[in-house]
N, C-alpha and C. Protein backbone atom coordinates (compact mmCIF):
# COMPACT_ATOMS: atom_id res chain seq x y z
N UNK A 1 0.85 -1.15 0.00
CA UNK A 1 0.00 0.00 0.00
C UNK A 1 0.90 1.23 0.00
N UNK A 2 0.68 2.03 -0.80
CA UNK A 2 1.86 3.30 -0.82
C UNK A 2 0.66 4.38 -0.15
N UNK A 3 -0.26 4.59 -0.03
CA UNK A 3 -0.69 6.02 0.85
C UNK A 3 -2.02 5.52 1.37
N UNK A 4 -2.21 6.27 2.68
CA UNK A 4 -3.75 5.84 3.05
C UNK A 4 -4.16 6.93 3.13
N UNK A 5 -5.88 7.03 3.33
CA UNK A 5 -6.44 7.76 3.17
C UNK A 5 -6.35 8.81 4.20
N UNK A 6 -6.56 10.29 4.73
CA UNK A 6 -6.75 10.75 5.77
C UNK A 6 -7.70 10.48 6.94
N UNK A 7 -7.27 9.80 7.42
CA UNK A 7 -8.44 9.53 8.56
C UNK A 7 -9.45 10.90 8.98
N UNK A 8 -10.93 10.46 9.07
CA UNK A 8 -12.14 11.32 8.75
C UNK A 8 -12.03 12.04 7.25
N UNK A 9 -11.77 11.05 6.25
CA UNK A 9 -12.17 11.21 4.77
C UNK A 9 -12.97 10.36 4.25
N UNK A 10 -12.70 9.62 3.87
CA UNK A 10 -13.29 8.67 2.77
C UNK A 10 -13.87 7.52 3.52
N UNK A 11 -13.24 6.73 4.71
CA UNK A 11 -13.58 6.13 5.45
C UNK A 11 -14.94 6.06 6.57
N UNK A 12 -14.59 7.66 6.93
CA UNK A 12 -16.02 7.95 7.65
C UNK A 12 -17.44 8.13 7.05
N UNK A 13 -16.97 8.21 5.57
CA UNK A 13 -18.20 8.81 4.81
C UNK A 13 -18.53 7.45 4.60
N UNK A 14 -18.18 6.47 4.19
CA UNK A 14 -18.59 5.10 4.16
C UNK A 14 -18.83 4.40 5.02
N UNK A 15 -18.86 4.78 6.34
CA UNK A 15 -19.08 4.55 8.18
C UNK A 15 -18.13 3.50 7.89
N UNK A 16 -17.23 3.01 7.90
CA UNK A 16 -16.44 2.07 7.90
C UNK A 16 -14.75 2.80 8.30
N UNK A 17 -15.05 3.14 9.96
CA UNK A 17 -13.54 3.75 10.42
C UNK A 17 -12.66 3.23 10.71
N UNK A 18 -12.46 1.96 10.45
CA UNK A 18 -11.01 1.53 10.40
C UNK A 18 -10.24 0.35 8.80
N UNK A 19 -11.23 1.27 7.63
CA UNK A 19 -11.10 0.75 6.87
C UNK A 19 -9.84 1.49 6.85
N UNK A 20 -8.60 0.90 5.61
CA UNK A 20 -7.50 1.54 5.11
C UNK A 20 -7.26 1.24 3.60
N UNK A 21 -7.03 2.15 3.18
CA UNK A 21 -7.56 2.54 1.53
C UNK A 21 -5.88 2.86 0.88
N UNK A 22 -5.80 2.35 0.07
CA UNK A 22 -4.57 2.44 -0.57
C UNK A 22 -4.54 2.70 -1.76
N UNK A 23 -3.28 3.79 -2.54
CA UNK A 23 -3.58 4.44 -3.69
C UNK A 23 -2.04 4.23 -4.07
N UNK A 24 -2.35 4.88 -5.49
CA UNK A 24 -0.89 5.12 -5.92
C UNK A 24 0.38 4.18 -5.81
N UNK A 25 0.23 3.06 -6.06
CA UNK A 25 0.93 2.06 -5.77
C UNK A 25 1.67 1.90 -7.30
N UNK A 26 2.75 1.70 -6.99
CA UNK A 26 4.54 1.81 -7.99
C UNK A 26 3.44 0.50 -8.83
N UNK A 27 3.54 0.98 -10.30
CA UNK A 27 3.12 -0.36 -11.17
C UNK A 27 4.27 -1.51 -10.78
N UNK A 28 5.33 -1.83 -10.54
CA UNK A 28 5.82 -2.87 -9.76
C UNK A 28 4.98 -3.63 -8.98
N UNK A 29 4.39 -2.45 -7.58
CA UNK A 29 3.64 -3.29 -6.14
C UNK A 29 2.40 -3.55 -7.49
N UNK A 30 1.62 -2.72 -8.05
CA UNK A 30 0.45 -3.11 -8.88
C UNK A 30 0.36 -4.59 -9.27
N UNK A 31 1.39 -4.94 -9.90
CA UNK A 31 1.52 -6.40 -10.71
C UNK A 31 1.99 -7.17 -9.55
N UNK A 32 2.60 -7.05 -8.73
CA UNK A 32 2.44 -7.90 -7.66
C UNK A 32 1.50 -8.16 -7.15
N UNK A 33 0.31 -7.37 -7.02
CA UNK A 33 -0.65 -7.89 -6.39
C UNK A 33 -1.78 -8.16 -7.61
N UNK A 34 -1.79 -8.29 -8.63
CA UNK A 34 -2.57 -9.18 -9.70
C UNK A 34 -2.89 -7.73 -10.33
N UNK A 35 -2.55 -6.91 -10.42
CA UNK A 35 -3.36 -5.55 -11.08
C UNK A 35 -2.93 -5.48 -12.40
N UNK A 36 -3.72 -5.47 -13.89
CA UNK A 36 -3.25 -5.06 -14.94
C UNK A 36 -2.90 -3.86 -15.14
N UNK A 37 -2.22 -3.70 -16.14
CA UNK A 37 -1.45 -2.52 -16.30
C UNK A 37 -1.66 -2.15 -17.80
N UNK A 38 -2.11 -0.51 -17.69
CA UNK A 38 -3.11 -0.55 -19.32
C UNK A 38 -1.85 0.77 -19.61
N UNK A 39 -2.23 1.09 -20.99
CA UNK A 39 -1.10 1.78 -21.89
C UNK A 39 -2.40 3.31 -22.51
N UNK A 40 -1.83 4.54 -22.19
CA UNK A 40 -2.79 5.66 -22.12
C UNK A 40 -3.32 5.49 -23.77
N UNK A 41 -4.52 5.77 -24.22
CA UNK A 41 -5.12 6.22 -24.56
C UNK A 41 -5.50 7.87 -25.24
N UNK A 42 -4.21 8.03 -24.33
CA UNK A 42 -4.88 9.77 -24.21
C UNK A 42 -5.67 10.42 -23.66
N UNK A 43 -6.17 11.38 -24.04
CA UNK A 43 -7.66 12.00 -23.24
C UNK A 43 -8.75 10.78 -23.17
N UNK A 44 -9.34 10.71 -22.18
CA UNK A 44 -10.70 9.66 -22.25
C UNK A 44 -11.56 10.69 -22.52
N UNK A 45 -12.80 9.66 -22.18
CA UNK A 45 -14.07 10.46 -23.13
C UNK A 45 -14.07 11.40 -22.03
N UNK A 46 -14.21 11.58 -20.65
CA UNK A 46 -14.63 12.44 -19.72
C UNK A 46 -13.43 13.39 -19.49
N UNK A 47 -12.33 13.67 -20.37
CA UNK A 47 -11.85 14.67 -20.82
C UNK A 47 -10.58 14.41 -19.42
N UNK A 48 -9.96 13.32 -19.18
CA UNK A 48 -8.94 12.94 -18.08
C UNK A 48 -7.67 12.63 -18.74
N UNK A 49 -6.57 13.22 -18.94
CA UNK A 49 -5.26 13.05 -19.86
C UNK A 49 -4.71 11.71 -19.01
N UNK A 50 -4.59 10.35 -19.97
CA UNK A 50 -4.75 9.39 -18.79
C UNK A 50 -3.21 9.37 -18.74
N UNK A 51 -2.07 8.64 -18.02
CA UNK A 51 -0.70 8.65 -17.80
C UNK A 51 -0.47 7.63 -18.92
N UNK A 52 1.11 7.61 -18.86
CA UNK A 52 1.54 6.79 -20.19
C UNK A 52 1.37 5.13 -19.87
N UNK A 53 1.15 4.66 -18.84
CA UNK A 53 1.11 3.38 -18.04
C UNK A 53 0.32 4.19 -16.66
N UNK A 54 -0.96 2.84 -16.83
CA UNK A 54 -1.32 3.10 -15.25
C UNK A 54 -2.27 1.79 -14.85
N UNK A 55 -2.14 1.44 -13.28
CA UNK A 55 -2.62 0.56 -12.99
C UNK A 55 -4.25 -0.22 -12.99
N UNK A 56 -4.66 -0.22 -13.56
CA UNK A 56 -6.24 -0.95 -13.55
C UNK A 56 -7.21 -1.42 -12.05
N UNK A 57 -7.88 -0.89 -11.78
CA UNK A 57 -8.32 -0.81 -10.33
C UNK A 57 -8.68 -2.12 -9.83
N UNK A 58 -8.63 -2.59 -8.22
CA UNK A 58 -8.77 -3.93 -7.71
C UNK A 58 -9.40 -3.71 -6.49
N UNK A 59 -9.84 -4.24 -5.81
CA UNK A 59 -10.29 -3.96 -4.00
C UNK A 59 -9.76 -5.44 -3.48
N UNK A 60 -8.78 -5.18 -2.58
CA UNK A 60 -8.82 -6.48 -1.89
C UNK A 60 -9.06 -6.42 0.13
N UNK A 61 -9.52 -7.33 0.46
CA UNK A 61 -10.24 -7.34 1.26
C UNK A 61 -9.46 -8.20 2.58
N UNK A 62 -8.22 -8.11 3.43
CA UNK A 62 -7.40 -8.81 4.34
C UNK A 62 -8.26 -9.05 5.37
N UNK A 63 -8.10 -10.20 5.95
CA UNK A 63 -8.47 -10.93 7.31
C UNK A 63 -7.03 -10.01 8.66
N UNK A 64 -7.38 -9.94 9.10
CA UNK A 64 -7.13 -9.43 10.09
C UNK A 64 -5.33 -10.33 10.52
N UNK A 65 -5.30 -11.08 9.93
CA UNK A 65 -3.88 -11.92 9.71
C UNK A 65 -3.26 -11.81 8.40
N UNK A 66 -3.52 -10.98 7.68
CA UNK A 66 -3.18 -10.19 6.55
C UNK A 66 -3.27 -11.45 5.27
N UNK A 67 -3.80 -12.54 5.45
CA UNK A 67 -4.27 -13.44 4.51
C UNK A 67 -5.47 -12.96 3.37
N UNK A 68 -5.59 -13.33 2.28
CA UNK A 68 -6.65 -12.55 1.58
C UNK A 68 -8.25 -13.36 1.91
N UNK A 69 -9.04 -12.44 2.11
CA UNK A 69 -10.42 -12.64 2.23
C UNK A 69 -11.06 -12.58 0.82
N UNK A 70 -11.01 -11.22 0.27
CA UNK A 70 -11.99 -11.00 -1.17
C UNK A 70 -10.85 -10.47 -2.02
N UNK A 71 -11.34 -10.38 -3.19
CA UNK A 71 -10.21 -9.76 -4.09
C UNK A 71 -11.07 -9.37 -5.66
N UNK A 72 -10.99 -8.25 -6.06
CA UNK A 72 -11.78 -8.06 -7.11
C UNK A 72 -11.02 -7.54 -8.01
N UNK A 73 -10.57 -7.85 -9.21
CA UNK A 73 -9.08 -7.06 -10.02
C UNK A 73 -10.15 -6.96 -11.57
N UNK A 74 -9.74 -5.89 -11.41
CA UNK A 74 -10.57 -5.39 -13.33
C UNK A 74 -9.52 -5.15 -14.43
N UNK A 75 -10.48 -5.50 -15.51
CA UNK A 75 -9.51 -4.90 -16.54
C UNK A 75 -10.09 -4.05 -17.30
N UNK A 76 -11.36 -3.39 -17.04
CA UNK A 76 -11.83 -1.99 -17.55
C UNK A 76 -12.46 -1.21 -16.40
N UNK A 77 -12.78 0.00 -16.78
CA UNK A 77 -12.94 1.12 -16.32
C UNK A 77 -14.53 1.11 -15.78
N UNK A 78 -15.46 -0.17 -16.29
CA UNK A 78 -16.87 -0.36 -15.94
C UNK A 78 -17.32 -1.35 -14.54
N UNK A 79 -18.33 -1.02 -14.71
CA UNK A 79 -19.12 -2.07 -13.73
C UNK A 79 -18.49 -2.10 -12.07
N UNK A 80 -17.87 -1.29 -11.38
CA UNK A 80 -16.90 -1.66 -10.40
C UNK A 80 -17.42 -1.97 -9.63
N UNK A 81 -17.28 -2.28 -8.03
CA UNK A 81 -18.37 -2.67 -6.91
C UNK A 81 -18.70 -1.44 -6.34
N UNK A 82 -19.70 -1.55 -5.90
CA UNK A 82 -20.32 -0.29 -5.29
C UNK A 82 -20.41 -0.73 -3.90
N UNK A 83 -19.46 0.67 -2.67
CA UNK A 83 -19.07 0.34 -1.80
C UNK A 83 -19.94 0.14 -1.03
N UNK A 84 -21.05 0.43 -0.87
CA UNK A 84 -22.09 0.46 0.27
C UNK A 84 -22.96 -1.25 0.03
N UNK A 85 -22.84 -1.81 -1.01
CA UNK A 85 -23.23 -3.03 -1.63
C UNK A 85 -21.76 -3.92 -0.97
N UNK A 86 -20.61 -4.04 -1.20
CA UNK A 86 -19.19 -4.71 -0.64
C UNK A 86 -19.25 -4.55 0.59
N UNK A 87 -19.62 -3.20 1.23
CA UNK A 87 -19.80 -3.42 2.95
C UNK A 87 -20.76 -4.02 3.35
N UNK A 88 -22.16 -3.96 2.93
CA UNK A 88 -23.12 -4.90 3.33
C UNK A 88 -23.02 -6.60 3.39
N UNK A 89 -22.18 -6.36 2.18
CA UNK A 89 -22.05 -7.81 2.50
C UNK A 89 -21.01 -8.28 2.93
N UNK A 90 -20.40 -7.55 3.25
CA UNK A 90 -19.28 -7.71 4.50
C UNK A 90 -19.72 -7.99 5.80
N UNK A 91 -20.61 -7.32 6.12
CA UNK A 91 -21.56 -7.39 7.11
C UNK A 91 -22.16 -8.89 7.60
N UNK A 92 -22.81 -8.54 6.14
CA UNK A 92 -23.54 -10.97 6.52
C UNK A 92 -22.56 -11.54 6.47
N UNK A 93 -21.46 -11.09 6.14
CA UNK A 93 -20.32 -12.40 5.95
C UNK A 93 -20.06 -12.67 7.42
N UNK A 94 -19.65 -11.52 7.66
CA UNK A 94 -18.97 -11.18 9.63
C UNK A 94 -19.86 -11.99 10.57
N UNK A 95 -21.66 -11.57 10.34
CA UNK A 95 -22.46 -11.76 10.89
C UNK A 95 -22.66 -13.63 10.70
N UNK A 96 -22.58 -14.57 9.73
CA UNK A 96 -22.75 -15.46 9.51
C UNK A 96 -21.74 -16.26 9.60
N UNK A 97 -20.38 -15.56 9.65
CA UNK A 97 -18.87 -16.37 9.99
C UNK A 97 -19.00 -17.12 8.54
N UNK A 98 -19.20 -16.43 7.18
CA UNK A 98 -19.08 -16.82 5.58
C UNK A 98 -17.55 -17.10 5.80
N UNK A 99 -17.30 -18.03 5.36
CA UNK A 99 -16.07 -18.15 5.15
C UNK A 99 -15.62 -17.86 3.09
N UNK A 100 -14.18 -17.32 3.18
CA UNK A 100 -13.70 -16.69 1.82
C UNK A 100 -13.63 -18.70 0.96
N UNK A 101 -13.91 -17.96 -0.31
CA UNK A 101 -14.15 -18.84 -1.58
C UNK A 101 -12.47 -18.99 -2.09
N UNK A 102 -12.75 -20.20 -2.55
CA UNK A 102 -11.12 -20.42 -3.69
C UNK A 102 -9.96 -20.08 -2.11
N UNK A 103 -9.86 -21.42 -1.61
CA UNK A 103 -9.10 -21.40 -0.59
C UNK A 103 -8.32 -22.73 -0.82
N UNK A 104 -9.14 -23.86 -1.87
CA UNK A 104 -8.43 -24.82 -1.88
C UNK A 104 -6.93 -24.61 -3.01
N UNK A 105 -5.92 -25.22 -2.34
CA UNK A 105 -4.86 -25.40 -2.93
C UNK A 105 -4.19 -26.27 -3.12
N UNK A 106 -4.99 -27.94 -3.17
CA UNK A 106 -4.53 -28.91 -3.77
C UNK A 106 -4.83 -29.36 -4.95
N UNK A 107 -4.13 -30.52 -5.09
CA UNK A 107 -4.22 -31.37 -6.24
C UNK A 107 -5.11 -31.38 -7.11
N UNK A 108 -5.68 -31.51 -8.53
CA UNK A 108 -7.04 -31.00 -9.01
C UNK A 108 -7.12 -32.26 -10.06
């Protein structure tokens, strides 16, 4: 994670205060953690001069033992999760003790 958010920013507005939000991460850490890496375009349609290389957005979601819980990695600019929908169901997960998917790592 290269920067977190200011605590009472982004976090509080999503009532979720001890979330930690990470940005700007070296396309190196990016591809380490599964993130594609797209090549600018140029101006997009909403008029944003995009960089010459930049990382493709992901949310991942740590257990409290820094093991991965959720993990969502895109390779376009659509459809992303909508946070108040990812916390809710964060919620029943917590509430129901859901355990995380794609944990097996044997033999197939």
């Amino acid at each position: 994670m290269a920067a977190a958010a200011p605590r009472g920013s982004l976090t509080l507005a999503l009532k979720a205060e001890n979330l930690r939000i990470g940005y700007d991460l070296p396309l190196s850490k990016a591809r380490e953690w599964g993130l594609y890496i797209s090549t600018s375009r140029g101006t997009t349609s909403i008029g944003i001069e995009e960089p010459a290389l930049f990382a493709e957005p992901g949310i991942f979601i740590m257990r409290p033992d820094a093991t991965l819980y959720y993990a969502s990695v895109q390779t376009m600019p659509f459809a992303r999760p909508h946070f108040d929908d990812l916390l809710g169901a964060l919620d029943f997960a917590l509430a129901k003790n859901y355990p995380a998917r794609g944990e097996y790592v044997g033999a197939v």
